[in-house]
Protein backbone atom coordinates (compact mmCIF):
# COMPACT_ATOMS: atom_id res chain seq x y z
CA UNK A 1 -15.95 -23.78 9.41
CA UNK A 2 -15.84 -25.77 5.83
CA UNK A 3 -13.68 -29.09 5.57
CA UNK A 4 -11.56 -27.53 3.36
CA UNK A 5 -10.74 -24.33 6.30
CA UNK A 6 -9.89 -26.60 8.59
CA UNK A 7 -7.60 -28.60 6.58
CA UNK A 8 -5.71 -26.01 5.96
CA UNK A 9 -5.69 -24.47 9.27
CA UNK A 10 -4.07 -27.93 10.46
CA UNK A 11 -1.72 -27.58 7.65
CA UNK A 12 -0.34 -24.47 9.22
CA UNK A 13 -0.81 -25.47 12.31
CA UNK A 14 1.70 -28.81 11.11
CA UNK A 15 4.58 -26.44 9.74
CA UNK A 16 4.63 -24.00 12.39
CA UNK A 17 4.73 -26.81 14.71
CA UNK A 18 7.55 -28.37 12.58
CA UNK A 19 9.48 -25.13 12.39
CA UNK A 20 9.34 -24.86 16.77
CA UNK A 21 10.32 -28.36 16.98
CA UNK A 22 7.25 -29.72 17.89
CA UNK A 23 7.86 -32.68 15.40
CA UNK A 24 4.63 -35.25 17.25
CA UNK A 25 2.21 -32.53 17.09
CA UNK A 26 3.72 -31.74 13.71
CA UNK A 27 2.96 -35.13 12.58
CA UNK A 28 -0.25 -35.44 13.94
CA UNK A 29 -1.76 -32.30 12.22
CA UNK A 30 -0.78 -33.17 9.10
CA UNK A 31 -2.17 -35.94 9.42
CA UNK A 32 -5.40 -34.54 10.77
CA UNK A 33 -5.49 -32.24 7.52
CA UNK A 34 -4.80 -34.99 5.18
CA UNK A 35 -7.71 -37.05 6.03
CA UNK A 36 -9.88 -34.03 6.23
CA UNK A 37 -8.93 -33.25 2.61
CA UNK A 38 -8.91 -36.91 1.39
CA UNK A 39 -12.84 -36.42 3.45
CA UNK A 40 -13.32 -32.94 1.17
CA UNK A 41 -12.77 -34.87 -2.15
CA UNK A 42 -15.00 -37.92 -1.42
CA UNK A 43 -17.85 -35.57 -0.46
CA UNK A 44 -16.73 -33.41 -3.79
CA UNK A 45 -17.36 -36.06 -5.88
CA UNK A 46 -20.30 -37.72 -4.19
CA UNK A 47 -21.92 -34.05 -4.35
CA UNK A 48 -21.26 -34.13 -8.18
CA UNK A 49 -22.76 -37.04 -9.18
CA UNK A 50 -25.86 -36.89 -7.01
């Protein structure tokens, strides 16, 4: 899967989790899929120059 898929599948994964309850494993996805897109945009623009 690209960065970018599984950023957002942790995304969903985050407010599906959040509307169950599951606020810790809420937190911790979003998490996950921040830093995988904060990852996606440093490679972006590393790609771009090179």
């Amino acid at each position: 899967m690209a960065l970018i898929e599984l950023a957002v599948l942790f995304l969903i994964l985050a407010i599906i989790a959040y509307i169950l309850g599951a606020r810790g494993v809420a937190g911790l996805s979003m998490g996950i899929a921040k830093w995988l897109v904060i990852i996606f945009i440093i490679l972006a623009i590393i790609s771009f120059f090179l």
